[in-house]
Protein backbone atom coordinates (compact mmCIF):
# COMPACT_ATOMS: atom_id res chain seq x y z
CA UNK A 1 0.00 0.00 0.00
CA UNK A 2 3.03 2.17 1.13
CA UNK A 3 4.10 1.67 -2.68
CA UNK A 4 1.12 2.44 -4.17
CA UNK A 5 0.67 5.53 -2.33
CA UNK A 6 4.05 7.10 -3.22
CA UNK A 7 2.94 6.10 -7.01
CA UNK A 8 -0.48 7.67 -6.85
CA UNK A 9 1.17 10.61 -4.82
CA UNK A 10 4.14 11.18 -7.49
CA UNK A 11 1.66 11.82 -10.62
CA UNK A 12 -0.90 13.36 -8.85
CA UNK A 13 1.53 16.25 -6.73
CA UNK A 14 2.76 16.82 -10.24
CA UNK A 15 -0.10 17.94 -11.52
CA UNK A 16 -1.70 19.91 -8.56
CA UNK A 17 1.17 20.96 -6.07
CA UNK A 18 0.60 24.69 -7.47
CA UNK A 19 -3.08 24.17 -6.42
CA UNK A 20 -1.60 24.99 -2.60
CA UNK A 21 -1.97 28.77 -0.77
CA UNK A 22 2.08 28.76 -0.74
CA UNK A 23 2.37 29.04 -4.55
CA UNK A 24 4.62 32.16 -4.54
CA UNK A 25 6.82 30.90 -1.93
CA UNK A 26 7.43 27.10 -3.87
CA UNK A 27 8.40 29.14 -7.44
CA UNK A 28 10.74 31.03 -5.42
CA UNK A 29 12.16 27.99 -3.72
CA UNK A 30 12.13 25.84 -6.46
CA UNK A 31 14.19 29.20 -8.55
CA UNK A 32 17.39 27.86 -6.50
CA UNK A 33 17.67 24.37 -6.96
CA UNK A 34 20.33 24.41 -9.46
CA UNK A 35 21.73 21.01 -7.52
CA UNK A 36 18.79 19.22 -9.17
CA UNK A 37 18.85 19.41 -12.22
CA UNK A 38 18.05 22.92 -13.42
CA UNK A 39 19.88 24.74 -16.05
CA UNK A 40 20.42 28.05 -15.14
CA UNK A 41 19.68 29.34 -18.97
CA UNK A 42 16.49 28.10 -18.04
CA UNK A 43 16.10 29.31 -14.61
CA UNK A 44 16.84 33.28 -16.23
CA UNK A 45 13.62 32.82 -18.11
CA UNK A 46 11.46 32.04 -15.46
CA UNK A 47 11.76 34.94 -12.44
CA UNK A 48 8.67 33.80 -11.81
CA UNK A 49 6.54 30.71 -12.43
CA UNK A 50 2.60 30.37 -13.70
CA UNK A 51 0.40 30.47 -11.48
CA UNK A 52 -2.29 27.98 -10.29
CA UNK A 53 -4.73 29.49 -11.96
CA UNK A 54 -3.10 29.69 -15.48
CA UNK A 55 -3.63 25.91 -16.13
CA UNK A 56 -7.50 26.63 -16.87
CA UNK A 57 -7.24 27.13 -20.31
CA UNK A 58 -5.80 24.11 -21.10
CA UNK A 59 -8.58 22.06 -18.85
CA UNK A 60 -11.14 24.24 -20.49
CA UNK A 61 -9.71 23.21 -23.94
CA UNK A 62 -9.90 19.44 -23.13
CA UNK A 63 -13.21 19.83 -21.55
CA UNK A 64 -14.31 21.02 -24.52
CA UNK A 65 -12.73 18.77 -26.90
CA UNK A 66 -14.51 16.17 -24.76
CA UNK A 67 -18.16 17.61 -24.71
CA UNK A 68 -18.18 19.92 -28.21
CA UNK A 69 -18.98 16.82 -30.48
CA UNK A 70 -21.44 15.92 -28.14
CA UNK A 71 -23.63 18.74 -26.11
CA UNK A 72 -23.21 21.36 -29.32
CA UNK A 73 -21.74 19.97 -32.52
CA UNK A 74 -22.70 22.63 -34.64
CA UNK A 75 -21.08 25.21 -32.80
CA UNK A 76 -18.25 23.21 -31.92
CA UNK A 77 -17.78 22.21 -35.83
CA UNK A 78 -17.62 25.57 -36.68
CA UNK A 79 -15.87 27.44 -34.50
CA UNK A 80 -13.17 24.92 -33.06
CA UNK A 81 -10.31 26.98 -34.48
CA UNK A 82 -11.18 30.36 -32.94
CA UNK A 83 -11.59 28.68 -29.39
CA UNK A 84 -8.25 26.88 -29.62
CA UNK A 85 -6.47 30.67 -31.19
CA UNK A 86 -8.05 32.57 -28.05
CA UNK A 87 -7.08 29.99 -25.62
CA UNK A 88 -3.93 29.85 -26.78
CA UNK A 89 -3.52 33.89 -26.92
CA UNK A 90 -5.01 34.67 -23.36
CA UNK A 91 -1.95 31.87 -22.22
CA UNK A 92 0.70 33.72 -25.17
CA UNK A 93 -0.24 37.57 -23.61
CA UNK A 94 -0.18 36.29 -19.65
CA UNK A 95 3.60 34.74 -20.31
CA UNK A 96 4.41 38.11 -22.62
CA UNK A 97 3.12 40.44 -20.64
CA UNK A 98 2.71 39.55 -16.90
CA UNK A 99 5.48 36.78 -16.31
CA UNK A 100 8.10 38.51 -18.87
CA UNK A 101 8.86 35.18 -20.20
CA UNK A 102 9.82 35.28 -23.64
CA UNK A 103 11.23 31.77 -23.90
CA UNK A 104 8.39 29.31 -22.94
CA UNK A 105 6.18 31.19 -26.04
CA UNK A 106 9.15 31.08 -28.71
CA UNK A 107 9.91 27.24 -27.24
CA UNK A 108 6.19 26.22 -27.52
CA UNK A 109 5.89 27.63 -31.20
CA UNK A 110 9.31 26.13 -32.44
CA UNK A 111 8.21 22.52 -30.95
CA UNK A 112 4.45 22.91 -32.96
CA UNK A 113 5.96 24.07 -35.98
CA UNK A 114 8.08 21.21 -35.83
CA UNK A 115 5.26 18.82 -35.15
CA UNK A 116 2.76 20.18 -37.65
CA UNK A 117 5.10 19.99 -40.32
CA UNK A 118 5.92 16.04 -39.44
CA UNK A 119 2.98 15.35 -39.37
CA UNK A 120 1.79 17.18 -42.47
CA UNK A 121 4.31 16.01 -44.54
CA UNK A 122 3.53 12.30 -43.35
CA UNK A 123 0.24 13.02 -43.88
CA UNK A 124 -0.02 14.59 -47.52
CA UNK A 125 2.53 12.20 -48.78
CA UNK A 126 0.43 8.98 -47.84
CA UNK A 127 -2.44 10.31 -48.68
CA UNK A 128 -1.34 9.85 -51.70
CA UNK A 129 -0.46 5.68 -51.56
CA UNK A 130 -3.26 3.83 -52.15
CA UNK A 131 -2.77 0.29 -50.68
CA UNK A 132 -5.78 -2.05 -52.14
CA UNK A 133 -6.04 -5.10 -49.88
CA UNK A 134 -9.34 -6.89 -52.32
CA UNK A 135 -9.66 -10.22 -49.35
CA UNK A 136 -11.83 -10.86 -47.17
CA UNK A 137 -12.02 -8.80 -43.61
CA UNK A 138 -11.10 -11.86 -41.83
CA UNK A 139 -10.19 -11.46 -38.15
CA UNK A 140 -6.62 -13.10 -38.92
CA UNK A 141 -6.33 -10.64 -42.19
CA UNK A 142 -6.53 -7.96 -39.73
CA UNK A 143 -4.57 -8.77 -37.19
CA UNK A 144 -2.08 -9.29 -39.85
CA UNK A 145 -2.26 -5.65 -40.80
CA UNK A 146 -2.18 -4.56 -37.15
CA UNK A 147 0.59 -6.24 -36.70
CA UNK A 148 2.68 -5.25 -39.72
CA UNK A 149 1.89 -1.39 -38.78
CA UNK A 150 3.16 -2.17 -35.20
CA UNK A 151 6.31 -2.96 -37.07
CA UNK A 152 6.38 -0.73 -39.83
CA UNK A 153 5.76 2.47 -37.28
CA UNK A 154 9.23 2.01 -36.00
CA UNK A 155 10.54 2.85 -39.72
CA UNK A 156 8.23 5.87 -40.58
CA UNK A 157 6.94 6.66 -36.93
CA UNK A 158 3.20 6.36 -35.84
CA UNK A 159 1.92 9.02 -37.98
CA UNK A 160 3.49 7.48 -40.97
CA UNK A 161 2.37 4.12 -40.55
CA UNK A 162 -1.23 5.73 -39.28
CA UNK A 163 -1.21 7.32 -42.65
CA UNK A 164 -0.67 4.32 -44.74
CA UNK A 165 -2.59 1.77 -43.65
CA UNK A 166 -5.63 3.30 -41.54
CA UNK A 167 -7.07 4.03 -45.40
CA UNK A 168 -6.81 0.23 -46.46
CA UNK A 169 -7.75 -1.35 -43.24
CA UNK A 170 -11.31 0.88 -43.06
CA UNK A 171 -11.74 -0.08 -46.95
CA UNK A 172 -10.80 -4.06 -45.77
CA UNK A 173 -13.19 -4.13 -43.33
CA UNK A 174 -16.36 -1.46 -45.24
CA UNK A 175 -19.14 -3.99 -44.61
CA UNK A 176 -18.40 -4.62 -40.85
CA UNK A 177 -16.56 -1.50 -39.85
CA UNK A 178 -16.89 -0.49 -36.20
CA UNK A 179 -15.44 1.58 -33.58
CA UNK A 180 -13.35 -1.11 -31.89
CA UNK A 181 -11.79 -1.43 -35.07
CA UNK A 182 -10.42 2.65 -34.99
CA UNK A 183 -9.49 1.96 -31.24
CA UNK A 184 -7.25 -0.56 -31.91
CA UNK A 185 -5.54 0.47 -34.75
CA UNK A 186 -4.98 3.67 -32.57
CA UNK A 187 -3.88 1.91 -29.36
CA UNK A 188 -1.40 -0.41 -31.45
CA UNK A 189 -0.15 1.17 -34.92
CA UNK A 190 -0.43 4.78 -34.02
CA UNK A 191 1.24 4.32 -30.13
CA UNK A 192 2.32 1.11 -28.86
CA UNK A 193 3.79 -0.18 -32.11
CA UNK A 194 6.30 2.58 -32.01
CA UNK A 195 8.40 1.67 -29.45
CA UNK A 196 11.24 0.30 -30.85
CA UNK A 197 13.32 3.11 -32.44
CA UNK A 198 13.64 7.06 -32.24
CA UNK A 199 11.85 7.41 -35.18
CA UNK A 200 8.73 5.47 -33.69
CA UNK A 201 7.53 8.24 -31.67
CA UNK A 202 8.65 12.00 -31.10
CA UNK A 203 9.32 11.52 -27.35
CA UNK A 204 12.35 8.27 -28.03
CA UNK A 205 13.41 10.66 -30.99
CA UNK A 206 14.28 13.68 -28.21
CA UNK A 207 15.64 10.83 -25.84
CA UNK A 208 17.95 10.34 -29.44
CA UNK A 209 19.08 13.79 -29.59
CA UNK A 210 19.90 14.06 -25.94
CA UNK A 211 22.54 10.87 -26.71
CA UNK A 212 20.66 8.04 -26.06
CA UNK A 213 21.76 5.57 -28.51
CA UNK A 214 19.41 4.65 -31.19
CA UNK A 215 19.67 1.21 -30.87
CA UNK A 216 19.13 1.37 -27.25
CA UNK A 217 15.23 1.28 -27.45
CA UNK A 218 14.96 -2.09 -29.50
CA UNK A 219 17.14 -3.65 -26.95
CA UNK A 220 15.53 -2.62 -24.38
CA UNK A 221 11.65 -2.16 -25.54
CA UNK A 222 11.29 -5.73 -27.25
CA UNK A 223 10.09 -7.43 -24.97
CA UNK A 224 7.16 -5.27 -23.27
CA UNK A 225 6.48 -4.24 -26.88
CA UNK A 226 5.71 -7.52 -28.07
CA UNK A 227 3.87 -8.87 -24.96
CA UNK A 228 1.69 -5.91 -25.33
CA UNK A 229 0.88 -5.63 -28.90
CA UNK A 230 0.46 -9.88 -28.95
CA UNK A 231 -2.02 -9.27 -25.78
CA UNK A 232 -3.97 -6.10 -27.84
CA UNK A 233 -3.77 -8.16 -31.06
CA UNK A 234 -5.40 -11.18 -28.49
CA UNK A 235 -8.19 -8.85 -27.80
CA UNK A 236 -8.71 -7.48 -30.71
CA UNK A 237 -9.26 -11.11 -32.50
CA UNK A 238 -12.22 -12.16 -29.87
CA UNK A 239 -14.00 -8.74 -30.53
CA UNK A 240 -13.46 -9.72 -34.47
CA UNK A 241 -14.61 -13.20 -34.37
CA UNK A 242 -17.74 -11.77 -32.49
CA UNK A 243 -18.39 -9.72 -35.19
CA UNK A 244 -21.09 -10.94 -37.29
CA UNK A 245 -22.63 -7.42 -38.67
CA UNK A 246 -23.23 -7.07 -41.95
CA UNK A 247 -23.80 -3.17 -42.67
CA UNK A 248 -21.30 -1.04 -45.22
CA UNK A 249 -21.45 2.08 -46.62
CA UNK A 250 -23.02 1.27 -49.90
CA UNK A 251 -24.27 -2.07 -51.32
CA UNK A 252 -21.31 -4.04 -51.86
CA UNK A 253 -21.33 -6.95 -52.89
CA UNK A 254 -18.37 -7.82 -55.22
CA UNK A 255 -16.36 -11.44 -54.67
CA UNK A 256 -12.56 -10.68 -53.01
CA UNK A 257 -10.36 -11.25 -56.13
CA UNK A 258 -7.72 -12.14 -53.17
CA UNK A 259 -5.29 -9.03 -54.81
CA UNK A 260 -3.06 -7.08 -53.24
CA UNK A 261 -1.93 -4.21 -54.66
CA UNK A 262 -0.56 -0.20 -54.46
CA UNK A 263 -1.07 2.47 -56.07
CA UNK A 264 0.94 5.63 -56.23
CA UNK A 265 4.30 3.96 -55.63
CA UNK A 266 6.13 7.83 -56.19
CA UNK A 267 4.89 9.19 -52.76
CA UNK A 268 7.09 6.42 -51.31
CA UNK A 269 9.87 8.97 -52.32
CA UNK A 270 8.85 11.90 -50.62
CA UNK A 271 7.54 9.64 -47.86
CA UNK A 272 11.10 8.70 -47.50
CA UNK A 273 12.26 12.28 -48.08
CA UNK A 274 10.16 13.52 -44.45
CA UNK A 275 11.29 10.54 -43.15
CA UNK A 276 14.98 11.56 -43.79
CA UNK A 277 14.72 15.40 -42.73
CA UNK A 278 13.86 14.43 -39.60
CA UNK A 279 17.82 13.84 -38.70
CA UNK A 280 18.47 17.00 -39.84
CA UNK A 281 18.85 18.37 -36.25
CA UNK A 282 21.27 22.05 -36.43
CA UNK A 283 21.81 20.36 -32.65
CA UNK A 284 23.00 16.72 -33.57
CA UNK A 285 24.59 18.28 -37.35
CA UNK A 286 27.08 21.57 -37.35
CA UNK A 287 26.86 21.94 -41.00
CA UNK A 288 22.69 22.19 -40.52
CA UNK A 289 21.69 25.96 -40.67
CA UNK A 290 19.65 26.45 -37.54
CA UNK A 291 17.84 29.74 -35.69
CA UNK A 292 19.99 30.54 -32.72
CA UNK A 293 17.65 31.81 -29.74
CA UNK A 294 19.06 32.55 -26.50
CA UNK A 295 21.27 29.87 -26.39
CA UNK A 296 19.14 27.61 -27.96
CA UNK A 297 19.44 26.55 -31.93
CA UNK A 298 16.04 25.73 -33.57
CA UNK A 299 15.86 23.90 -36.71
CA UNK A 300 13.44 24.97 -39.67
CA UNK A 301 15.57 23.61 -43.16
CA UNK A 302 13.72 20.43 -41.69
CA UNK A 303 10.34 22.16 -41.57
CA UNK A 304 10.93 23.62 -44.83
CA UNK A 305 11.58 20.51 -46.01
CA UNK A 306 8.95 18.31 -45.09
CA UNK A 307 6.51 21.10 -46.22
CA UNK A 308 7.72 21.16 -49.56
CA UNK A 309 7.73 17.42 -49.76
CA UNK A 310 4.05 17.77 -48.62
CA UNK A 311 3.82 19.56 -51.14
CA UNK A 312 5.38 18.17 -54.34
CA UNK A 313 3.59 14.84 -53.23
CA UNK A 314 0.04 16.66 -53.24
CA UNK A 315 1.03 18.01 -56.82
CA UNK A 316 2.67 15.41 -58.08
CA UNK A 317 0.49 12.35 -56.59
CA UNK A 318 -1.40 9.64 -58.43
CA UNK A 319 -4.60 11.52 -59.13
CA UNK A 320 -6.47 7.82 -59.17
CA UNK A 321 -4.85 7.28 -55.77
CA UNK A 322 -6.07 10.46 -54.04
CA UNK A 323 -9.80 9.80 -55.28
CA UNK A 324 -9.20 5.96 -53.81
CA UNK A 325 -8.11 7.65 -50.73
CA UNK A 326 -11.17 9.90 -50.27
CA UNK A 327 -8.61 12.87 -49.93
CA UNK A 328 -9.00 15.46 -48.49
CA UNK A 329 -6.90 18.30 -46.35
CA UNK A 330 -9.96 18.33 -43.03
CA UNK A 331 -8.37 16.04 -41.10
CA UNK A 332 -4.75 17.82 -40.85
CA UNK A 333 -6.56 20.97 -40.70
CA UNK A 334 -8.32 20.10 -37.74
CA UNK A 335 -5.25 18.66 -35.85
CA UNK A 336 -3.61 21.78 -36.65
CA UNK A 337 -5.78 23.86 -34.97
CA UNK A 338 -6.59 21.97 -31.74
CA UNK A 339 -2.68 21.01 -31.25
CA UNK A 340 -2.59 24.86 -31.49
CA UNK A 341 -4.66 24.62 -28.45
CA UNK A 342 -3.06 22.21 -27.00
CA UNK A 343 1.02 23.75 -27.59
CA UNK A 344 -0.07 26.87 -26.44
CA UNK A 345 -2.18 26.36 -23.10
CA UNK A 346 -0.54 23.41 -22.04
CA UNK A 347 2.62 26.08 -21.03
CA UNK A 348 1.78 26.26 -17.57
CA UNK A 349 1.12 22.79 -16.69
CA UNK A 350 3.85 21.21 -18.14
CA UNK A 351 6.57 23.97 -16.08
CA UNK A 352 4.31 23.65 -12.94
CA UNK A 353 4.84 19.47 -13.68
CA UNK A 354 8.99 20.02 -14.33
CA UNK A 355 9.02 22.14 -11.02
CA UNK A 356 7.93 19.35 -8.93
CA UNK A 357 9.85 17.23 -10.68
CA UNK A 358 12.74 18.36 -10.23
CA UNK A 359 12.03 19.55 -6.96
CA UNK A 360 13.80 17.69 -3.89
CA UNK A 361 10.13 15.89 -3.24
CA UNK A 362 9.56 14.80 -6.35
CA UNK A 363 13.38 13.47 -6.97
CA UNK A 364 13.07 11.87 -3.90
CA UNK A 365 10.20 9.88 -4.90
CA UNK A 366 12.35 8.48 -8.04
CA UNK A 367 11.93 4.93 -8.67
CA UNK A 368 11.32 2.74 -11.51
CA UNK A 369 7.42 3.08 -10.47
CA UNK A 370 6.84 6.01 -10.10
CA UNK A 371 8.84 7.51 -13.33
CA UNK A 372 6.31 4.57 -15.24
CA UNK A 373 3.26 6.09 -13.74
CA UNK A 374 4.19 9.71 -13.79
CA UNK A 375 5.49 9.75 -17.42
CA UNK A 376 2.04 7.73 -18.19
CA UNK A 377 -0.21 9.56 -16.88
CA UNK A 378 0.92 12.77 -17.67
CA UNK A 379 1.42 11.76 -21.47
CA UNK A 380 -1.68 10.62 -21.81
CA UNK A 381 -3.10 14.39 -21.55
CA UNK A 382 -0.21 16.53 -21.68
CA UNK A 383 2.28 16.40 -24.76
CA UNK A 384 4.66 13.01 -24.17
CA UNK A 385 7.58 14.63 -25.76
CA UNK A 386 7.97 17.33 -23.06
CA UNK A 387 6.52 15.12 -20.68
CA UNK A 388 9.55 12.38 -21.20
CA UNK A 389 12.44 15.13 -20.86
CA UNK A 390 10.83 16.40 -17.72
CA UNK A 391 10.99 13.39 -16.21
CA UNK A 392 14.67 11.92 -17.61
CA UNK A 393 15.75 15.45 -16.47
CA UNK A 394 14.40 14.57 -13.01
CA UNK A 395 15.34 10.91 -12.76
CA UNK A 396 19.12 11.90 -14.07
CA UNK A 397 19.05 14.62 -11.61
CA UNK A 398 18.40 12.43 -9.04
CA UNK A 399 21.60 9.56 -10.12
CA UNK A 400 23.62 12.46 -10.16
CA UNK A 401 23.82 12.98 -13.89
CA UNK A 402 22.83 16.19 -16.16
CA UNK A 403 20.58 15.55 -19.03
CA UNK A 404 22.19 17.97 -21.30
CA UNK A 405 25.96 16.37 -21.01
CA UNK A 406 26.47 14.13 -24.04
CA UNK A 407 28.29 11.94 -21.48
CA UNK A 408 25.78 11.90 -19.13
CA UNK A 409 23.03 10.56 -20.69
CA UNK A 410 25.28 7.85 -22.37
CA UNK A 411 26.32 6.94 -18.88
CA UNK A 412 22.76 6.55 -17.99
CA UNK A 413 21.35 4.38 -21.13
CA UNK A 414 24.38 2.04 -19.97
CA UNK A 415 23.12 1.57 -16.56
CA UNK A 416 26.63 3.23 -15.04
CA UNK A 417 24.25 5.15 -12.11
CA UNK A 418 22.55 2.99 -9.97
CA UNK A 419 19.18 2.02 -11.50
CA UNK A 420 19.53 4.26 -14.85
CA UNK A 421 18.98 1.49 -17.34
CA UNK A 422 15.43 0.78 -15.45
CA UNK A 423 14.48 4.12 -14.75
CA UNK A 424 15.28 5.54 -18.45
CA UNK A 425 13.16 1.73 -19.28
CA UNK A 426 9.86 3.17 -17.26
CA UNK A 427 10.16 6.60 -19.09
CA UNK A 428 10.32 5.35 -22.60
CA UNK A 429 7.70 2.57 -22.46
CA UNK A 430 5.65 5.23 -20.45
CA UNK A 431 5.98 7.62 -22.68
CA UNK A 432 5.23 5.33 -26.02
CA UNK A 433 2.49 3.11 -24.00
CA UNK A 434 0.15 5.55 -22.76
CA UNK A 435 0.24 8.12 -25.86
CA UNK A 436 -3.09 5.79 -26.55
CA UNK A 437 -5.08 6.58 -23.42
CA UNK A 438 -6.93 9.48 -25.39
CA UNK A 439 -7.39 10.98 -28.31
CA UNK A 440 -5.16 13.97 -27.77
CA UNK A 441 -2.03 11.39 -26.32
CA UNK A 442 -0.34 11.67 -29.60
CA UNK A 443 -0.70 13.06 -33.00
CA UNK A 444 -2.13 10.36 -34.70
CA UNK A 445 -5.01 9.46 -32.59
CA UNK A 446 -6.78 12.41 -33.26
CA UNK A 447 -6.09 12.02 -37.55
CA UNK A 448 -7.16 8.68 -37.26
CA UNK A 449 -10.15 9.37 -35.43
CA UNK A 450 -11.16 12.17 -38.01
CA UNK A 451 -10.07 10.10 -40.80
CA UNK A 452 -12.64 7.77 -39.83
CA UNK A 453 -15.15 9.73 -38.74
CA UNK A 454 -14.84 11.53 -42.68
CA UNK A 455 -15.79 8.11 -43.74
CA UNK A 456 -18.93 7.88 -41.63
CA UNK A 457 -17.89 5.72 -38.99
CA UNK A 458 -19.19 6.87 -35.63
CA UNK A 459 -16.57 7.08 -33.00
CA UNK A 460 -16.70 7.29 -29.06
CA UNK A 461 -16.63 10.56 -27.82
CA UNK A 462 -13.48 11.59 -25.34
CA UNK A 463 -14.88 10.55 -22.29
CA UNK A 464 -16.37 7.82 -24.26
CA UNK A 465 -12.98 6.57 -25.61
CA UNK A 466 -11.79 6.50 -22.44
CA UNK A 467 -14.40 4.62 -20.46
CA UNK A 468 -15.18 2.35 -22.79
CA UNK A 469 -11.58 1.07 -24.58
CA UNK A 470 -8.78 2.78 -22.00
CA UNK A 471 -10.27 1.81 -18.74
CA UNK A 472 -11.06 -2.30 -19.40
CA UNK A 473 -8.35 -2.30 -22.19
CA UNK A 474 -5.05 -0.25 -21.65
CA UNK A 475 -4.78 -0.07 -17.82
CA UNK A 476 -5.15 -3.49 -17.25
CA UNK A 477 -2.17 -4.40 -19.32
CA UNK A 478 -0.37 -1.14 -18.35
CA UNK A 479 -0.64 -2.97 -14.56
CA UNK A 480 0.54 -6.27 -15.92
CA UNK A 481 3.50 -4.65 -17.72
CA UNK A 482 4.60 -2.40 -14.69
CA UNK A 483 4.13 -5.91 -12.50
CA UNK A 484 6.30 -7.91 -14.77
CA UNK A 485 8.46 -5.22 -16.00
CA UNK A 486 9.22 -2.86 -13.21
CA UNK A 487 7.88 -4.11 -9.88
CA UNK A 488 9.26 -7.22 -10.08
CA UNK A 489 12.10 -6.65 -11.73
């Protein structure tokens, strides 16, 4: 019980220690602690921290995320992008303007431009591949495809492998298409599956840049990645054998000629090509031209790049392929605005989580559990990239180490400080894992979700997605991973 309290206690602290009367008095506290892990670049932009208060945007955001589509869809529909712009504005002015903190906007916007343009290049260029699977939507036909994304996400990331195959597999499956079938495409090609490599998911691409070697993650991820995608893929099969419905979205009734096929087999290239430009960090590469900003060097010939690739690949694409695809630019246009939202009012919360942190109670609650259920249930609302350097800055911090020496963090992947190996273990499966707990976890969830819902197929609302797949589904096997994986080991 003592363990389970200090678990529960770690994750929740970090999100509502600032909720205390003595909020003034912790920022100016926590200001010192340069023996924890602070940077002191870092500490000259922050004289003072947000306050308690300033994390309402954000929970007004997801509340409305959560109850728009249902309570008033109409006025949600329409007006989604203003609500995300002001939210994001009233957080923007308050840092500007009443904190004097320059560097948590300009960070915020650098990190979404470089997000939106991954994921819009990833996007646009599959969007023009049009993968024709003509068999029948058997459940072992699917599982084969969930399954092969799992894989292929660790070569072109989640959002690639979203992109790809989330077409095909709604096409496979047109005359029995349900919900559980988006939720578990979601839960193991556009999180889980990516767990192998840097380039599976933004958050083990950061842990990359900060020195963690790349091969690192598929020695140590293997194993909880395949015992949970063979338990989701488990699951999934006794929902599809269940499945005897019979309704579509026209009358089809064609024989399965058994083909396989793909069409468009150019966007592979510029596929490839945003793929590529994603190592072309001015931070990892001299000879990349970067923006140099107070110390810090942000990249945009990767932006640039990606964009144009977007694109050429529009322009260029397989004009048979688009139509096959049901094209169309909604879907990125609506994860563009909400992550918007989501960038800009999440500020606060995710400095008021590093405080604590990296404050002396939070690393003195550092262990193997608690850096799995912090990082997890933090990325499953806040952004997990930020979320996972928080908490390897914290966990290093406590060994010892300092997450920005090259050295450092190389000592720490090879288990040199006591624990490391484990601890950096918890953060990265964390991080990955529970990117699938709701729609706004990680990039793709939220394109796949409008992807499908283009297409007519009604999906669970956010509270709906939740209760009904995360709850039975994820956190059971989130337990039985931390119990084999961490606790006992």
């Amino acid at each position: 019980m003592n363990l389970l309290a200090r678990i529960l206690l770690f994750s929740s602290l970090a999100i509502v220690s600032f909720i205390g009367s003595a909020q003034d008095d912790s920022h100016q506290e926590e200001s010192g602690q340069t023996e924890v892990g602070h940077e002191v670049a870092e500490e000259e932009h922050h004289g003072e921290g947000p306050a308690g208060w300033s994390v309402l945007p954000f929970a007004i955001l997801l509340l409305m995320i959560a109850t728009g589509p249902l309570f008033y869809e109409h006025f949600w529909h329409k007006n989604y992008p203003k609500v995300a712009v002001g939210l994001t504005a009233f957080i923007v002015v308050y840092y500007l303007f009443f904190l004097h903190n320059q560097h948590s906007p300009v960070h915020a916007l650098a990190e979404y431009v470089q997000f939106i343009a991954l994921l819009t290049g990833l996007y646009v260029a599959s969007g023009g591949i049009m993968i024709i699977v003509d068999k029948d939507a058997s459940p072992l036909t699917n599982i084969i495809i969930l399954a092969l994304g799992a894989v292929i996400a660790n070569v072109i990331g989640t959002t690639g492998a979203s992109m790809l195959l989330i077409r095909p597999f709604i096409r496979l499956n047109r005359n029995r298409i349900k919900a559980y079938h988006i939720i578990f495409f979601i839960f193991i090609v556009s999180n889980i599956g990516g767990s192998l490599t840097p380039i599976g998911d933004p958050p083990l691409f950061l842990g990359f840049l900060k020195g963690i070697p790349f091969l690192w993650t598929m020695q140590h991820n293997v194993v909880p990645w395949g015992f949970a995608i063979v338990v989701l893929l488990g699951v999934f099969y006794v929902f599809d054998r269940s499945n005897k419905s019979d309704y579509s979205f026209g009358e089809d009734t064609t024989v399965p000629t058994g083909r396989v096929g793909i069409r468009g087999t150019r966007n592979f290239v510029w596929l490839a090509v945003v793929v590529g430009a994603v190592f072309l960090d001015p931070n990892v590469f001299d000879w990349v031209p970067g923006i140099e900003y107070e110390g810090q060097t942000f990249s945009y010939l990767r932006e640039i790049i990606m964009l144009a690739a977007a694109y050429l690949s529009y322009k260029l694409a397989d004009q048979q392929a688009l139509l096959g695809n049901d094209f169309n630019f909604e879907p990125i246009r609506e994860v563009a605005f909400i992550f918007i939202g989501i960038f800009g009012t999440m500020m606060p919360a995710l400095e008021l989580v590093s405080n604590f942190a990296q404050s002396p109670v939070g690393v003195e609650m550092i262990s193997a559990n608690s850096l799995y259920w912090g990082t997890g249930l933090l990325s499953g609302f806040l952004d997990n990239a930020p979320t996972y350097v928080n908490f390897l800055t914290a966990s290093m911090a406590a060994s010892g180490g300092d997450v920005n020496s090259l050295s450092d963090v190389q000592a720490f992947a090879a288990d040199e400080y006591t624990n490391s190996a484990i601890y950096l273990k918890a953060i990265s499966i964390a991080a990955v894992f529970f990117g699938a707990m709701t729609y706004i976890g990680n990039g793709p969830n939220f394109m796949v979700k409008s992807i499908a819902e283009q297409v007519g197929i009604k999906m669970p609302s956010f509270f709906g997605y939740i209760i009904r797949f995360s709850v039975p589904f994820l956190i059971p096997l989130f337990i039985i991973v931390w119990l084999i994986f961490f606790y006992w080991a």
